[in-house]
Structure formats: structure tokens, C-alpha cells
PDB file of N, CA and C in Angstrom:
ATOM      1  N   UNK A   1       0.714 -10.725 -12.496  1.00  0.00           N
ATOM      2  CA  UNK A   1       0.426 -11.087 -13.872  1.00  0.00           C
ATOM      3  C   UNK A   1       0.751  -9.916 -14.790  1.00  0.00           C
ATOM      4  N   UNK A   2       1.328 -10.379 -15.837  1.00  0.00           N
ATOM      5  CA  UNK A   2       1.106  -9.084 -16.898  1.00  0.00           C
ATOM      6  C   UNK A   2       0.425  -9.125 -18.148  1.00  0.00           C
ATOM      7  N   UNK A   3       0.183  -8.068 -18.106  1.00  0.00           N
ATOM      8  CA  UNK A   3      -1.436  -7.621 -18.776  1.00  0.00           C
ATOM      9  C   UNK A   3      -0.745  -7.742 -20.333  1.00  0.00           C
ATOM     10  N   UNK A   4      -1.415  -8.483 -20.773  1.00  0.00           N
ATOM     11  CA  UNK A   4      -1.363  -8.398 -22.580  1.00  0.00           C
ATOM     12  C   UNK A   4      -2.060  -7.344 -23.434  1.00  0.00           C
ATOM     13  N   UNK A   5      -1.847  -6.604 -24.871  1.00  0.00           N
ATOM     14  CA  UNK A   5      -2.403  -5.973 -25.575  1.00  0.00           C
ATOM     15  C   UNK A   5      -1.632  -6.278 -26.893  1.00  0.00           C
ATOM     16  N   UNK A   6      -3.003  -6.811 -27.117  1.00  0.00           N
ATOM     17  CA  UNK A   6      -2.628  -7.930 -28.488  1.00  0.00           C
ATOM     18  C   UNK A   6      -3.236  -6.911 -29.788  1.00  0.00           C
ATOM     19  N   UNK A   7      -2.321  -6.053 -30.699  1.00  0.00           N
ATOM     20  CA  UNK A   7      -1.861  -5.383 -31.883  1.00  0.00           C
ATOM     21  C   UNK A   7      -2.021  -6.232 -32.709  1.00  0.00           C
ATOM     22  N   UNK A   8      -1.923  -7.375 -32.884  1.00  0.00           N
ATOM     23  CA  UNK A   8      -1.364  -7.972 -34.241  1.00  0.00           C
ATOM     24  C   UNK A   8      -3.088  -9.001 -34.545  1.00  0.00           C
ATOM     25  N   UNK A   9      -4.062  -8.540 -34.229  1.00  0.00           N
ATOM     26  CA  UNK A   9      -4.944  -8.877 -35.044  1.00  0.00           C
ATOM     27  C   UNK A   9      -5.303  -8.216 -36.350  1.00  0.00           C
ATOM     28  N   UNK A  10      -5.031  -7.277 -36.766  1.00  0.00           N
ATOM     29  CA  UNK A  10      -5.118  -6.967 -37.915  1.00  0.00           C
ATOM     30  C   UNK A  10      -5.830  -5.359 -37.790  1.00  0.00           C
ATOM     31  N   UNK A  11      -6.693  -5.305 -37.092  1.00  0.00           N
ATOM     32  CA  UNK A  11      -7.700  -4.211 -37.412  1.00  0.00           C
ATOM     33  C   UNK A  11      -7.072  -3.078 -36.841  1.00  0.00           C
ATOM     34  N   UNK A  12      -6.024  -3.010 -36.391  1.00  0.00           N
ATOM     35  CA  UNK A  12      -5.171  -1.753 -35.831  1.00  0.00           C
ATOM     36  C   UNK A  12      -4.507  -1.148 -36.863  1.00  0.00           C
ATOM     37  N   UNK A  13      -4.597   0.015 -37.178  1.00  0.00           N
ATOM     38  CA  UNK A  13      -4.096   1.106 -37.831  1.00  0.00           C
ATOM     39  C   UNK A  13      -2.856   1.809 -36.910  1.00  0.00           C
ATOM     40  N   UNK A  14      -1.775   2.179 -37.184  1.00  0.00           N
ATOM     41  CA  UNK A  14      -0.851   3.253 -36.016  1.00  0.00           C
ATOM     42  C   UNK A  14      -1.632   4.193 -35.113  1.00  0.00           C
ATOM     43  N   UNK A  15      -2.667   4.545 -35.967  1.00  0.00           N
ATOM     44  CA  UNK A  15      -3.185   5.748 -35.010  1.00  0.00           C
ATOM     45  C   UNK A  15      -4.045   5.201 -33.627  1.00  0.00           C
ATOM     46  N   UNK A  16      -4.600   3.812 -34.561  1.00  0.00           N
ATOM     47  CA  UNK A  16      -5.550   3.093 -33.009  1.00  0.00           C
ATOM     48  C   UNK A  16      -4.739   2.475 -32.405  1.00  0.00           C
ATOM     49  N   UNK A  17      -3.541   1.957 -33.215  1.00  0.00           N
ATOM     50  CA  UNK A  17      -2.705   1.417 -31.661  1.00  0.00           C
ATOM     51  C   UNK A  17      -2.187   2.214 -30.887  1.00  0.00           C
ATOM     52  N   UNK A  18      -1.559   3.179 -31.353  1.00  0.00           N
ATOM     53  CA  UNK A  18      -1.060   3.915 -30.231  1.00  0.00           C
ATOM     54  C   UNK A  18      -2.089   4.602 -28.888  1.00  0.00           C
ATOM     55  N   UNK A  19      -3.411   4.904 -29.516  1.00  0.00           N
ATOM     56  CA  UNK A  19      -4.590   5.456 -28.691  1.00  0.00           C
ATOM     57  C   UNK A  19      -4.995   4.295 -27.921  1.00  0.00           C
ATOM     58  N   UNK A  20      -4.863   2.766 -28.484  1.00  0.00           N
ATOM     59  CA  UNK A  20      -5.049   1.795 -27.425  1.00  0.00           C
ATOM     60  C   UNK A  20      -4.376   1.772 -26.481  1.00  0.00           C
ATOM     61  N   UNK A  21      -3.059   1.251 -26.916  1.00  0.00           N
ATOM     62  CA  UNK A  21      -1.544   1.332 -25.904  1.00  0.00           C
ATOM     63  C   UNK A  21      -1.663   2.863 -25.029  1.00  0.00           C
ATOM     64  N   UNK A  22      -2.234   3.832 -25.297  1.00  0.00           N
ATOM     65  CA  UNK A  22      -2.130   4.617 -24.303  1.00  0.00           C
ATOM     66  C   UNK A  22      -3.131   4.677 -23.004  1.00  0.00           C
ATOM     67  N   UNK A  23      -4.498   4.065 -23.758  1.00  0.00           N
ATOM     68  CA  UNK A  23      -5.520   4.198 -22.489  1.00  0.00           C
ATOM     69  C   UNK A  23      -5.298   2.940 -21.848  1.00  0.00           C
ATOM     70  N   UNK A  24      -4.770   1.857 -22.496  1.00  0.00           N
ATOM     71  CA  UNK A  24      -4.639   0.713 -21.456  1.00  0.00           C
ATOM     72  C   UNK A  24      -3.498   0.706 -20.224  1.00  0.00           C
ATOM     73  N   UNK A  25      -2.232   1.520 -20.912  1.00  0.00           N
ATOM     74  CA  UNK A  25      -1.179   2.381 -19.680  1.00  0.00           C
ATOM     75  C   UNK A  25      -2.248   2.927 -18.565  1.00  0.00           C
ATOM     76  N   UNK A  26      -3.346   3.872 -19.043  1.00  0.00           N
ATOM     77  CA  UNK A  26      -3.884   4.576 -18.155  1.00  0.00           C
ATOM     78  C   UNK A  26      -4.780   3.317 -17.548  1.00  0.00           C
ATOM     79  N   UNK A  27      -5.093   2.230 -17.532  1.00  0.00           N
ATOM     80  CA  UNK A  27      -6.257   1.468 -17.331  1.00  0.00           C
ATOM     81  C   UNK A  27      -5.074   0.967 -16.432  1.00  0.00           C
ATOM     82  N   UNK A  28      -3.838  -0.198 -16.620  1.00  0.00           N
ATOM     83  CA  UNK A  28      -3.020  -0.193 -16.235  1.00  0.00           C
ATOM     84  C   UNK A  28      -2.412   0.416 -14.367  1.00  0.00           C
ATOM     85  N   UNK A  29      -2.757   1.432 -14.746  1.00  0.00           N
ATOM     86  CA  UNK A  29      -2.061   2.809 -13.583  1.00  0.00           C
ATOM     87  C   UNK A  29      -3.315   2.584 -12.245  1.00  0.00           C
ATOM     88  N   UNK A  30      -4.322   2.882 -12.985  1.00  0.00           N
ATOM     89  CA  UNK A  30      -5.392   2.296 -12.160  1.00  0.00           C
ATOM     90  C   UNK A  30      -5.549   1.040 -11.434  1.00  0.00           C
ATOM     91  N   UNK A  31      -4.966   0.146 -12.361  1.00  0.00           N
ATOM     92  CA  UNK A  31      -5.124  -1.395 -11.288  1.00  0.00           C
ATOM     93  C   UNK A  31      -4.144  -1.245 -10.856  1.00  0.00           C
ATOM     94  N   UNK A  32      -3.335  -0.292 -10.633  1.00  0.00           N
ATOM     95  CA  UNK A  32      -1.793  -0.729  -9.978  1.00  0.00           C
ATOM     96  C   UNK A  32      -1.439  -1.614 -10.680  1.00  0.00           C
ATOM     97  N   UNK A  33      -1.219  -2.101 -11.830  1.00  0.00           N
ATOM     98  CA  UNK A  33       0.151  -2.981 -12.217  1.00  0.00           C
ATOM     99  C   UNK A  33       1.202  -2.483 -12.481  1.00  0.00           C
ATOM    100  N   UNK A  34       2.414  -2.884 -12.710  1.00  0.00           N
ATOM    101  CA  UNK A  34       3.934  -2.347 -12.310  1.00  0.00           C
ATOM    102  C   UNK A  34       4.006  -2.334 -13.990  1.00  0.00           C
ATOM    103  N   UNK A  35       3.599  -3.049 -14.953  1.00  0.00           N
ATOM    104  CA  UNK A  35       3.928  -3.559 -16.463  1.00  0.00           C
ATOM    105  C   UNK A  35       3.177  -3.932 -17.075  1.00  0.00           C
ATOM    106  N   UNK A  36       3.302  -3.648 -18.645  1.00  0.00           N
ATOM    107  CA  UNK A  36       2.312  -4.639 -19.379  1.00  0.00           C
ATOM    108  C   UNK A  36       2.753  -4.755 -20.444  1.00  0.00           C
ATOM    109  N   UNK A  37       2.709  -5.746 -21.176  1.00  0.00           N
ATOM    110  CA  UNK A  37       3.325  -6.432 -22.471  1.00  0.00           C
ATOM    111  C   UNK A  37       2.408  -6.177 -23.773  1.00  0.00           C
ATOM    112  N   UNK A  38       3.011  -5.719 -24.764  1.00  0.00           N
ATOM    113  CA  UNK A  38       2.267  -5.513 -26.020  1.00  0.00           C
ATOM    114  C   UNK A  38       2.843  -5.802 -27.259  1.00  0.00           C
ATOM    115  N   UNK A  39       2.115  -6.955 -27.246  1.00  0.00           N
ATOM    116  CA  UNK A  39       1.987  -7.528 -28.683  1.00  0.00           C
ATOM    117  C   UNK A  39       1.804  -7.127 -30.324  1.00  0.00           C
ATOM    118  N   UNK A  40       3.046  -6.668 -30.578  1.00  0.00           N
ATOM    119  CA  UNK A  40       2.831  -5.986 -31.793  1.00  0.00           C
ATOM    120  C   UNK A  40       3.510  -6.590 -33.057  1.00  0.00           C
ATOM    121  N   UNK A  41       4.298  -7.531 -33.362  1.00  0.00           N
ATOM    122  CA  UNK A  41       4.631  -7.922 -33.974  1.00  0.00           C
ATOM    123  C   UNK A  41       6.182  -7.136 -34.062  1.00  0.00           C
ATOM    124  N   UNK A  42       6.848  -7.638 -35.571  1.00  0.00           N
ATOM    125  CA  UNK A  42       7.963  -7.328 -35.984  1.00  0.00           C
ATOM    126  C   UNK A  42       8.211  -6.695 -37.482  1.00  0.00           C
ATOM    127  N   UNK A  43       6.637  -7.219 -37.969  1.00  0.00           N
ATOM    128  CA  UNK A  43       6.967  -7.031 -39.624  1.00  0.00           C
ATOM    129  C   UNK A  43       7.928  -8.086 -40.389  1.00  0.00           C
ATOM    130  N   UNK A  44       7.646  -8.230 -41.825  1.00  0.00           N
ATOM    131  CA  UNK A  44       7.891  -8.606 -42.354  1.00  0.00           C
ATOM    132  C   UNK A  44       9.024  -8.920 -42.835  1.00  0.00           C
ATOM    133  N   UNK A  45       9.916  -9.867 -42.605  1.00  0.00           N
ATOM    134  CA  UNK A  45      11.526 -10.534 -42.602  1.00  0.00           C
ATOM    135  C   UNK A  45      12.159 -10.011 -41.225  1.00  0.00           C
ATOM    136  N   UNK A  46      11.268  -9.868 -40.292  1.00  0.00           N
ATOM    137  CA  UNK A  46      12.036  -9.239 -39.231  1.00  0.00           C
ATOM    138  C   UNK A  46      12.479  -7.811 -39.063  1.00  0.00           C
ATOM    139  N   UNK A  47      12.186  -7.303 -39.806  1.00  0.00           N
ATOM    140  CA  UNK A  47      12.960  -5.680 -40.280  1.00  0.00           C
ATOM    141  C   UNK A  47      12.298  -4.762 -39.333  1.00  0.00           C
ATOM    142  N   UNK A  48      10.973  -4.818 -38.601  1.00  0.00           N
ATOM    143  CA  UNK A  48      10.432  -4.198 -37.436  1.00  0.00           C
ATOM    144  C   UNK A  48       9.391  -3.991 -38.326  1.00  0.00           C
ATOM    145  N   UNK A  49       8.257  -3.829 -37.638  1.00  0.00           N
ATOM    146  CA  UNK A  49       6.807  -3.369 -38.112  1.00  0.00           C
ATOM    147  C   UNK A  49       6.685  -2.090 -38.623  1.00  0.00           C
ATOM    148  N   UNK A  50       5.531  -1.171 -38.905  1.00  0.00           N
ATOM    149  CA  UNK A  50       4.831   0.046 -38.992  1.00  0.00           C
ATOM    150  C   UNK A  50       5.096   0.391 -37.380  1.00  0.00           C
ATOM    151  N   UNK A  51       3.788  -0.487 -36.696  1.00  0.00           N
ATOM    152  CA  UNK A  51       3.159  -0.232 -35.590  1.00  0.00           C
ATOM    153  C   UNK A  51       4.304  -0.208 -34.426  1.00  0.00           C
ATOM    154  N   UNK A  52       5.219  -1.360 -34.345  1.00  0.00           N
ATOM    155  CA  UNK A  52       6.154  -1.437 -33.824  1.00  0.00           C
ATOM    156  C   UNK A  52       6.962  -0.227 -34.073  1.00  0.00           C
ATOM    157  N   UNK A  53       7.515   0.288 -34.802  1.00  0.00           N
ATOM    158  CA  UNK A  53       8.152   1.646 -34.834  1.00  0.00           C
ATOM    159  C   UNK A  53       7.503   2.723 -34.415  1.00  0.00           C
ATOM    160  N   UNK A  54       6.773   2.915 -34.603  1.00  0.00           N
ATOM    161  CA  UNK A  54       5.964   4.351 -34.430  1.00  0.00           C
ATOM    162  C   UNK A  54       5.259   4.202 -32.748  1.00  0.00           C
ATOM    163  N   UNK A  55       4.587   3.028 -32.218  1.00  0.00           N
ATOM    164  CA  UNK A  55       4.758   2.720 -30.491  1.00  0.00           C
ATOM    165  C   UNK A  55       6.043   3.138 -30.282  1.00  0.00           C
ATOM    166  N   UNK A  56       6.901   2.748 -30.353  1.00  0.00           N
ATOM    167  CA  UNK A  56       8.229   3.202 -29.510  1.00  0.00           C
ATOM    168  C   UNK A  56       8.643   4.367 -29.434  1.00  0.00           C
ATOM    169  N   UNK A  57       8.635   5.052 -31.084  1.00  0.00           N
ATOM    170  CA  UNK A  57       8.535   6.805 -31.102  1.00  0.00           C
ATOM    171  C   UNK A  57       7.593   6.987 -29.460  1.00  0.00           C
ATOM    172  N   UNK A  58       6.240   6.632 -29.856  1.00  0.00           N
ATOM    173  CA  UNK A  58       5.388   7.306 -28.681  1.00  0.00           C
ATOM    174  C   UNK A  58       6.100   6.957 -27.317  1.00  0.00           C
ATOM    175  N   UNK A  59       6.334   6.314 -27.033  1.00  0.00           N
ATOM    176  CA  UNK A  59       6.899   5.531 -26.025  1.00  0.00           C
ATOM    177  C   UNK A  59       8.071   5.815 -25.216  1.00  0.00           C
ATOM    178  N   UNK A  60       9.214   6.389 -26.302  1.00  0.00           N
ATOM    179  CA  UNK A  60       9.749   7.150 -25.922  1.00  0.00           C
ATOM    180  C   UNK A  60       9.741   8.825 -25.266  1.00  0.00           C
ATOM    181  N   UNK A  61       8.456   9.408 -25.925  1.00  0.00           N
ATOM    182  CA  UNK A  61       8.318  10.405 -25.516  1.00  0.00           C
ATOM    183  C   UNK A  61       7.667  10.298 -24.718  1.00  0.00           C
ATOM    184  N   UNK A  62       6.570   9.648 -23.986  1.00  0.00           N
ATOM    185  CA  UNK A  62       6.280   9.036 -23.126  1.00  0.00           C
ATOM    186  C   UNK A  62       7.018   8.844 -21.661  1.00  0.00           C
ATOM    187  N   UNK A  63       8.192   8.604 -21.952  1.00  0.00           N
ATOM    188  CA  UNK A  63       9.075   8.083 -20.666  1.00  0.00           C
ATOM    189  C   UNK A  63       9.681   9.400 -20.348  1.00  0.00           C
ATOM    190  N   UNK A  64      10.040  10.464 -21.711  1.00  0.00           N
ATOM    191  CA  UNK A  64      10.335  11.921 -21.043  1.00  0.00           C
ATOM    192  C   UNK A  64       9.572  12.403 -20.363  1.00  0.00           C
ATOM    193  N   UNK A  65       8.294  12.127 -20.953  1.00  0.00           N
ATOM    194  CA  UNK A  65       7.039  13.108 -19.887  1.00  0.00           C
ATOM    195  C   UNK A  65       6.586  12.570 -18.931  1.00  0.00           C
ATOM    196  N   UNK A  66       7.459  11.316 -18.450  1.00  0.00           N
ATOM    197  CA  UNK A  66       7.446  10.723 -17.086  1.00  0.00           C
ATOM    198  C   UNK A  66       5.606  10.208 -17.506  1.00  0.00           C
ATOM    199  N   UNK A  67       4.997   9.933 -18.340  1.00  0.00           N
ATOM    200  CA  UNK A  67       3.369   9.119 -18.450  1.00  0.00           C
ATOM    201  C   UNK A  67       4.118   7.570 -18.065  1.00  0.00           C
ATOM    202  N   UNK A  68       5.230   7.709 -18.954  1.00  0.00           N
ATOM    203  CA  UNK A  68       6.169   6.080 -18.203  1.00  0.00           C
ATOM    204  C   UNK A  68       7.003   5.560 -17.754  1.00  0.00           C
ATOM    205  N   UNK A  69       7.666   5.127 -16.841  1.00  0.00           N
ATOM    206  CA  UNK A  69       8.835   4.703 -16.626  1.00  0.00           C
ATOM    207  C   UNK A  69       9.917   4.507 -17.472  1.00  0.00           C
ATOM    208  N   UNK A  70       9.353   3.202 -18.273  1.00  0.00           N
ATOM    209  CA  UNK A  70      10.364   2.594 -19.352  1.00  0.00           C
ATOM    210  C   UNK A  70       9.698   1.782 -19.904  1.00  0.00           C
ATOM    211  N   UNK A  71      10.437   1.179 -21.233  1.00  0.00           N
ATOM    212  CA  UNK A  71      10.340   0.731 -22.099  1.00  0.00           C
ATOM    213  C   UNK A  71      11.443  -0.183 -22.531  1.00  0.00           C
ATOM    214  N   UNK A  72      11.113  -1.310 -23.245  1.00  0.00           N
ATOM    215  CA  UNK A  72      12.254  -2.161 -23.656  1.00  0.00           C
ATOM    216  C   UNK A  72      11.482  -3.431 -24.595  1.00  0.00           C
ATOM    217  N   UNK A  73      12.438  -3.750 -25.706  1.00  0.00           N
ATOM    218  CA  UNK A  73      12.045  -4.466 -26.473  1.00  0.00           C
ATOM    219  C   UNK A  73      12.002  -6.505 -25.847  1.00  0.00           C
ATOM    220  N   UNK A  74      11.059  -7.187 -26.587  1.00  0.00           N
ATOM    221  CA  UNK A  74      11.089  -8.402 -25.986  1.00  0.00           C
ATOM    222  C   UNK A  74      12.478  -9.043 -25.943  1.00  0.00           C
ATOM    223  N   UNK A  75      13.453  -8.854 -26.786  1.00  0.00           N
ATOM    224  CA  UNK A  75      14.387  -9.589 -27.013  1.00  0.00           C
ATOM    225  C   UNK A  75      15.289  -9.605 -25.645  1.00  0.00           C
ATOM    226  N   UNK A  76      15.184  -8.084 -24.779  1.00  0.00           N
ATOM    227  CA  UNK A  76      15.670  -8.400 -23.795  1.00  0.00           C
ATOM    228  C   UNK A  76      14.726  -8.478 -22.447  1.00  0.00           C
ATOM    229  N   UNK A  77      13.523  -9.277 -22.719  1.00  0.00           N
ATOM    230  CA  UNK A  77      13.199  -9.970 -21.771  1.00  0.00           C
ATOM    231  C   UNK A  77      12.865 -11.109 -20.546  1.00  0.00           C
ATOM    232  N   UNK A  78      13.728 -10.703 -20.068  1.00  0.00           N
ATOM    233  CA  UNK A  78      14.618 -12.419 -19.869  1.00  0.00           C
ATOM    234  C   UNK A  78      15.273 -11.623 -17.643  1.00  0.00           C
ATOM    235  N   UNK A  79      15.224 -13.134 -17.304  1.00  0.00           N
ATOM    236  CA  UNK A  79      15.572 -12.607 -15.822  1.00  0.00           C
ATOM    237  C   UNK A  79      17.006 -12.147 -15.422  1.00  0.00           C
ATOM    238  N   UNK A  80      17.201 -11.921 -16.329  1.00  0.00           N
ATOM    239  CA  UNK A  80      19.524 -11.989 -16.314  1.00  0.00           C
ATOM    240  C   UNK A  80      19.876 -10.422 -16.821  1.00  0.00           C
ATOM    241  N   UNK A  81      18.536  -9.812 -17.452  1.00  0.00           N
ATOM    242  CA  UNK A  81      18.618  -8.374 -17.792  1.00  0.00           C
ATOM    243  C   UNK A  81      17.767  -7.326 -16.779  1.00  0.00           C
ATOM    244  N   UNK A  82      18.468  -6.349 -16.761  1.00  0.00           N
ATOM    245  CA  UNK A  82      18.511  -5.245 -15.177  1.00  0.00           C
ATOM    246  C   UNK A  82      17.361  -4.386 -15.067  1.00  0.00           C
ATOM    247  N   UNK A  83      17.307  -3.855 -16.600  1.00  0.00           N
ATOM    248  CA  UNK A  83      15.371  -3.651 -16.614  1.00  0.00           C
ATOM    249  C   UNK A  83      14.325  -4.149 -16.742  1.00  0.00           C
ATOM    250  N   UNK A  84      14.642  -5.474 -16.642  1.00  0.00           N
ATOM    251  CA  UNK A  84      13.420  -6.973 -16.504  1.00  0.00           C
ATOM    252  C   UNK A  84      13.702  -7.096 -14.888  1.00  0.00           C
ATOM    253  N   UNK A  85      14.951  -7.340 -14.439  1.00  0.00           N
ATOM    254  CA  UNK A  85      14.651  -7.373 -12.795  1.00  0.00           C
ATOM    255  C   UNK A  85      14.266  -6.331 -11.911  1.00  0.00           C
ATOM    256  N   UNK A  86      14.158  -4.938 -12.449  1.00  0.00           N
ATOM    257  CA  UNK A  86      13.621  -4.620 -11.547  1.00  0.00           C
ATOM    258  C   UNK A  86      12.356  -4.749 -11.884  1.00  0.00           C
ATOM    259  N   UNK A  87      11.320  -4.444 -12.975  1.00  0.00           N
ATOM    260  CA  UNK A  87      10.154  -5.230 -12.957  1.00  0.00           C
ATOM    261  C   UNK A  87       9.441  -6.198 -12.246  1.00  0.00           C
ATOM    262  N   UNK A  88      10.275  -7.422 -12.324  1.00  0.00           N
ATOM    263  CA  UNK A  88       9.860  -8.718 -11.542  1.00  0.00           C
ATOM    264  C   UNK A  88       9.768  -8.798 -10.192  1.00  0.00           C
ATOM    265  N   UNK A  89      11.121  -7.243  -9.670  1.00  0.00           N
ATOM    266  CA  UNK A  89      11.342  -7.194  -8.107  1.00  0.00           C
ATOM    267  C   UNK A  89       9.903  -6.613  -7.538  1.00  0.00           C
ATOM    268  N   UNK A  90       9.473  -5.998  -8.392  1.00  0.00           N
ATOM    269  CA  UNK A  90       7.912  -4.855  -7.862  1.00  0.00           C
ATOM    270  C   UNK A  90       6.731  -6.333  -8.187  1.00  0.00           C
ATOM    271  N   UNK A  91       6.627  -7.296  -8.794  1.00  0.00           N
ATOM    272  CA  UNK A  91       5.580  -8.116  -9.275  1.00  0.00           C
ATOM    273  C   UNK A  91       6.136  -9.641  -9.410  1.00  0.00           C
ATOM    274  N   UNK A  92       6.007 -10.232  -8.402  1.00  0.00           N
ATOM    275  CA  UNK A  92       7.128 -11.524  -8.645  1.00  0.00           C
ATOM    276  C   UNK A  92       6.076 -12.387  -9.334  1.00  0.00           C
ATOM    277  N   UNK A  93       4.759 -12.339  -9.735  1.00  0.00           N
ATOM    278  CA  UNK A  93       3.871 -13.051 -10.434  1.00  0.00           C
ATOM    279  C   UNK A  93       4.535 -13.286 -11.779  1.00  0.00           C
ATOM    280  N   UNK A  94       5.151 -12.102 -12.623  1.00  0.00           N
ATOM    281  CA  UNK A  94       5.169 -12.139 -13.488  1.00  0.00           C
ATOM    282  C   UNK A  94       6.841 -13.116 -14.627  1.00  0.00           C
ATOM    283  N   UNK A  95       7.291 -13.284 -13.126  1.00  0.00           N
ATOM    284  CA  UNK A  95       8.253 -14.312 -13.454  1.00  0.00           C
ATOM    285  C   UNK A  95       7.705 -15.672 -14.270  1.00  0.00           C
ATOM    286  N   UNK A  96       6.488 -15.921 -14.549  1.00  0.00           N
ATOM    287  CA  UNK A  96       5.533 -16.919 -15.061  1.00  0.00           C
ATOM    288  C   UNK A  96       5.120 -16.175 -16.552  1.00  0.00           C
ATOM    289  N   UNK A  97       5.680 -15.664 -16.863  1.00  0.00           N
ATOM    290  CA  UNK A  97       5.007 -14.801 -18.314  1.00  0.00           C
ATOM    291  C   UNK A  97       6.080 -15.557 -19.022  1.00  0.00           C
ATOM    292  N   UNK A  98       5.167 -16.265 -20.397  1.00  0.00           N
ATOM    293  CA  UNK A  98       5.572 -17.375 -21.373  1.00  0.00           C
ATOM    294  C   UNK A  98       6.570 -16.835 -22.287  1.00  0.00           C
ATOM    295  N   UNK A  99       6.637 -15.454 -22.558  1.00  0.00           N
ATOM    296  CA  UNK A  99       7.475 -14.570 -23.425  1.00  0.00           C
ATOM    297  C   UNK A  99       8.982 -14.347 -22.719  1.00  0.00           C
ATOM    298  N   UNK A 100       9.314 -14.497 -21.471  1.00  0.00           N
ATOM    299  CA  UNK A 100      10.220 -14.152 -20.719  1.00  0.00           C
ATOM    300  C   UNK A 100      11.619 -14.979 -20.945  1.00  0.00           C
ATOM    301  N   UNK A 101      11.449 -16.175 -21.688  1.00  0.00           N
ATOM    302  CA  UNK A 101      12.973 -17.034 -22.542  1.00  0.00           C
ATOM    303  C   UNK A 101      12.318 -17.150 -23.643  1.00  0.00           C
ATOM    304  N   UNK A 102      11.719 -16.385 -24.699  1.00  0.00           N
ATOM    305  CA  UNK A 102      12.057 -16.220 -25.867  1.00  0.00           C
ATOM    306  C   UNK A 102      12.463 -15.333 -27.024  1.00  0.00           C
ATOM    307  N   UNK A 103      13.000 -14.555 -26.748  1.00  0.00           N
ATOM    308  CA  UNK A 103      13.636 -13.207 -26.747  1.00  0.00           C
ATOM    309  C   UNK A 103      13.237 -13.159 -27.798  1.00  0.00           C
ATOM    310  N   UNK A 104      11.397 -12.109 -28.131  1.00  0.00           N
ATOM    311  CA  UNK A 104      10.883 -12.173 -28.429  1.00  0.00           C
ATOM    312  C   UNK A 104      10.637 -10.625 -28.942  1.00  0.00           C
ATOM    313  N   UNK A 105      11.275 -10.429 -30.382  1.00  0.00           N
ATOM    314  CA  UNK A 105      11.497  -9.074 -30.743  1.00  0.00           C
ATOM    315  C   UNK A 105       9.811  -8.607 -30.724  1.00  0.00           C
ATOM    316  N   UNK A 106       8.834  -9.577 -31.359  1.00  0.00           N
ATOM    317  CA  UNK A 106       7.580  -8.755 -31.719  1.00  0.00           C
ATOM    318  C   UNK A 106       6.697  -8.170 -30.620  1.00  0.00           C
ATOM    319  N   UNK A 107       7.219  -8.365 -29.160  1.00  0.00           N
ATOM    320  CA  UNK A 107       7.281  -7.653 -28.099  1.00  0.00           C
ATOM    321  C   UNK A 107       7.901  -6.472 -27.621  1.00  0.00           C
ATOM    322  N   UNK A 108       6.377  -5.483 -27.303  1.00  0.00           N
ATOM    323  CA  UNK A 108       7.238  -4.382 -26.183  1.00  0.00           C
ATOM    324  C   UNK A 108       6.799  -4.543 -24.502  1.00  0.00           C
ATOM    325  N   UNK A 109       7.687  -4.736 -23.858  1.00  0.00           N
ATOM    326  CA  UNK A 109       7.286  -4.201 -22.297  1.00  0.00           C
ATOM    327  C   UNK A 109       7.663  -3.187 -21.918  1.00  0.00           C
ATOM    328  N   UNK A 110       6.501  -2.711 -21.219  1.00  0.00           N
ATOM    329  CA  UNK A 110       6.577  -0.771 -20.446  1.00  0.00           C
ATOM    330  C   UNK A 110       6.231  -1.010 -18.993  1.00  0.00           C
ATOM    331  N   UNK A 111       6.957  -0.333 -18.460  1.00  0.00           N
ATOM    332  CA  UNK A 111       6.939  -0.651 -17.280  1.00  0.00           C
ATOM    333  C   UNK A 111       6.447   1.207 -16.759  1.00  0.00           C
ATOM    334  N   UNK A 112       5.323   0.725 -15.985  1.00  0.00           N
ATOM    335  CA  UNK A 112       4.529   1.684 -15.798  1.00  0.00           C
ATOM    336  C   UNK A 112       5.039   2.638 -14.560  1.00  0.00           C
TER     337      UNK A 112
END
């Protein structure tokens, strides 16, 4: 299964999402899951969010300091793309995640 972290209720500021998105990685690491999906939206006409930009900054630096594997936006989450299969190869549950044919920008998956 992959773990949701749903951003887009409103009460998240950049600074609490990113401090969420980081302890739930660490919560994450602990259950052994391979990934987890976070719900952050896109912003307004599509143009990318606040929160959405500034997660990925972190996110990226993140994957230098090896805290993560990788990272990749929803749009390429889908079974025909090479950093979604190896994901699915470590967790075949998650071939059942509803976001996976709708190439779904207001999504990030990190693969832990």
C-alpha cells in the first residue's frame, strides 16, 4: 500500500509541510515502506503550488543526502515509467494506487 500525506487541507503553511513530509519519510522508514505519495496540490491555473515547489527544493536535497532515494512528480506515475517500476518491483501492492493512470501533477512520490 502507499501511504498518503494529504497537504492540501488548508492548514499547512511551507514550513509545516515540509516538517510533516519529513517525519512521515522517517515514520515511513520505520514501517519499512518502499514509498509514499503526497498530496500537495498544483496551485492555481496549474502553474505549481507554494508548497509544491518548495517540497521538491527539500526533496531534492534530500536525495543528495541520501535521507531519500528519489523523487518524481505524479504526472509520471504510471506503470510504463522506469522510476514507477522499480517502486512497484519492491511493493507489488501498490500497483492498486488510484493516482497511478492519472497523471496527476498535484502529486509527489518519494521513494524511500
Amino acid at each position: 500500500m502507499l501511504k498518503l500525506i494529504d497537504l492540501k487541507d488548508g492548514c499547512y503553511n511551507v514550513e509545516l509541510a515540509i516538517a510533516t513530509v519529513e517525519i512521515e519519510i522517517e515514520h515511513a522508514k520505520k514501517e519499512g515502506l518502499v514509498a509514499i505519495k503526497v498530496l500537495h496540490g498544483y496551485g492555481s491555473h496549474g502553474k505549481g503550488g507554494v508548497i509544491a515547489l518548495h517540497l521538491r527544493k527539500a526533496l531534492s536535497q534530500w536525495k543528495k543526502s541520501g535521507f531519500i532515494q528519489n523523487y518524481f512528480g505524479g504526472d509520471k506515475w504510471n506503470m510504463f515509467d522506469e522510476q514507477s517500476k522499480r517502486i512497484l518491483l519492491k511493493d507489488k501492492t501498490i500497483y492498486n494506487d488510484p493516482d497511478m493512470t492519472t497523471s496527476n501533477p498535484g502529486i509527489t512520490i518519494i521513494e524511500i
